[in-house]
Protein backbone atom coordinates (compact mmCIF):
# COMPACT_ATOMS: atom_id res chain seq x y z
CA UNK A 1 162.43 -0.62 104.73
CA UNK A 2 160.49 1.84 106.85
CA UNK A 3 158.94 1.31 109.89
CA UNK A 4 155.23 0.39 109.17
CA UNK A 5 154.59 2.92 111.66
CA UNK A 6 155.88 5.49 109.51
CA UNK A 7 153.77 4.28 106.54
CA UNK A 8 150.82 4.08 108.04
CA UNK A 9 151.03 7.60 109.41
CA UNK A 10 151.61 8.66 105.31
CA UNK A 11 148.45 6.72 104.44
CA UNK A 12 146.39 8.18 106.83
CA UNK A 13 147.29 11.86 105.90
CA UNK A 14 146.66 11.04 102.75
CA UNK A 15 143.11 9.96 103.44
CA UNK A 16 143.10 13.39 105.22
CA UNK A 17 144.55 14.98 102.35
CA UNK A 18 141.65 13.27 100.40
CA UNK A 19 138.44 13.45 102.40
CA UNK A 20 138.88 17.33 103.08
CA UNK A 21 140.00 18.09 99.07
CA UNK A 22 136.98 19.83 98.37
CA UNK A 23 136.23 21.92 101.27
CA UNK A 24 139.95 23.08 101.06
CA UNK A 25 139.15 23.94 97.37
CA UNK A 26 135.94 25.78 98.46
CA UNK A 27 137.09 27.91 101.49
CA UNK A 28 140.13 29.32 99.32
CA UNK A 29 137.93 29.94 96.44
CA UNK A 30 135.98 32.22 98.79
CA UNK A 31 138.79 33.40 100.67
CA UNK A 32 137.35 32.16 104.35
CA UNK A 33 141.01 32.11 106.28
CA UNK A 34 139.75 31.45 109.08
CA UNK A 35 137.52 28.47 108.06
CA UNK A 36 141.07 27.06 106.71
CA UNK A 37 142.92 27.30 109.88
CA UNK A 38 140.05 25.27 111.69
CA UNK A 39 140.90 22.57 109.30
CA UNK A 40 142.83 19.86 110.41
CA UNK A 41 146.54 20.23 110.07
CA UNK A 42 147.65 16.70 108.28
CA UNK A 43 144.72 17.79 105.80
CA UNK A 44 147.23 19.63 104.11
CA UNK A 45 148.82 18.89 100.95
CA UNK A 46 151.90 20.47 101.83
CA UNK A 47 152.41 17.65 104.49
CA UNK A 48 152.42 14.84 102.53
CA UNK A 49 155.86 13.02 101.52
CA UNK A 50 156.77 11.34 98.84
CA UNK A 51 158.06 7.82 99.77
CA UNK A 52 158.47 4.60 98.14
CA UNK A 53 155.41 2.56 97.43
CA UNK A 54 157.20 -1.01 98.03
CA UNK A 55 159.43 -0.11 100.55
CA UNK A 56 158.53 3.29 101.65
CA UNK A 57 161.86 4.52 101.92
CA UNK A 58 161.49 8.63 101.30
CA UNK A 59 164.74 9.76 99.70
CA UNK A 60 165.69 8.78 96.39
CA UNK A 61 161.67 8.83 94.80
CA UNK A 62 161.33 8.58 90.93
CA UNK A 63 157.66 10.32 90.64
CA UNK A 64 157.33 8.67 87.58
CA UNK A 65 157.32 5.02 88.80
CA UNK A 66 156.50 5.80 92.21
CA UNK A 67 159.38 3.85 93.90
CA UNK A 68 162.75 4.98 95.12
CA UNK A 69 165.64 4.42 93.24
CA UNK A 70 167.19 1.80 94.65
CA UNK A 71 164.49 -0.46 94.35
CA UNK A 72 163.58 1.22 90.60
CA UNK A 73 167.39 -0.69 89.87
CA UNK A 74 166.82 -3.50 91.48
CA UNK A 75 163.44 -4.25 89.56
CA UNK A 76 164.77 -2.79 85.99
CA UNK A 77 167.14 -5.45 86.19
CA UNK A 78 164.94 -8.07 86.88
CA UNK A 79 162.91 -7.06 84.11
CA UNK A 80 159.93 -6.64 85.73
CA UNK A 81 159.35 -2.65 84.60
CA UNK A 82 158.33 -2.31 80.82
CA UNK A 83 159.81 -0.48 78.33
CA UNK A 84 163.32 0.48 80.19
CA UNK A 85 166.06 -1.42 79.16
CA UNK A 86 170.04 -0.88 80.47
CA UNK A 87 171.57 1.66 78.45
CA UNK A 88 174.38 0.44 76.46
CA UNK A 89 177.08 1.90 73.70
């Protein structure tokens, strides 16, 4: 598990990331540099991580189910993800 700290910090960049979407969007479109750089700098796309959404461990992701894969195993097992079964031959 990571620290909660280290969550939390991901959550609120991507709030960031979020709330500032569309002025991003617009000063590109009109090619305004310098109205970029004033921008704050976790407001960035770029910055953002992809980590775990249960344990928010950041290696290992699977962007398709959103959770690393250690814990992707551990739940496919269990049964608790639909529609993925263990491969067998």
């Amino acid at each position: 598990m990571a620290k909660e700290s280290i969550k939390a910090r991901e959550r609120k960049r991507e709030a960031l990331v979020a709330k500032y979407a569309g002025k991003r969007a617009a000063l590109k479109a009109a090619g305004d540099y310098i109205g970029l750089d004033k921008l704050p700098k976790n407001a960035s796309p770029v910055r953002l991580h992809n980590r775990c959404k249960l344990t928010g461990r950041p290696r290992g992701y699977m962007r398709k189910f959103g959770i690393s894969r250690v814990t992707f195993r551990e739940m496919a097992s269990a049964g608790k993800i639909p529609g993925v079964t263990k491969a067998s031959w």
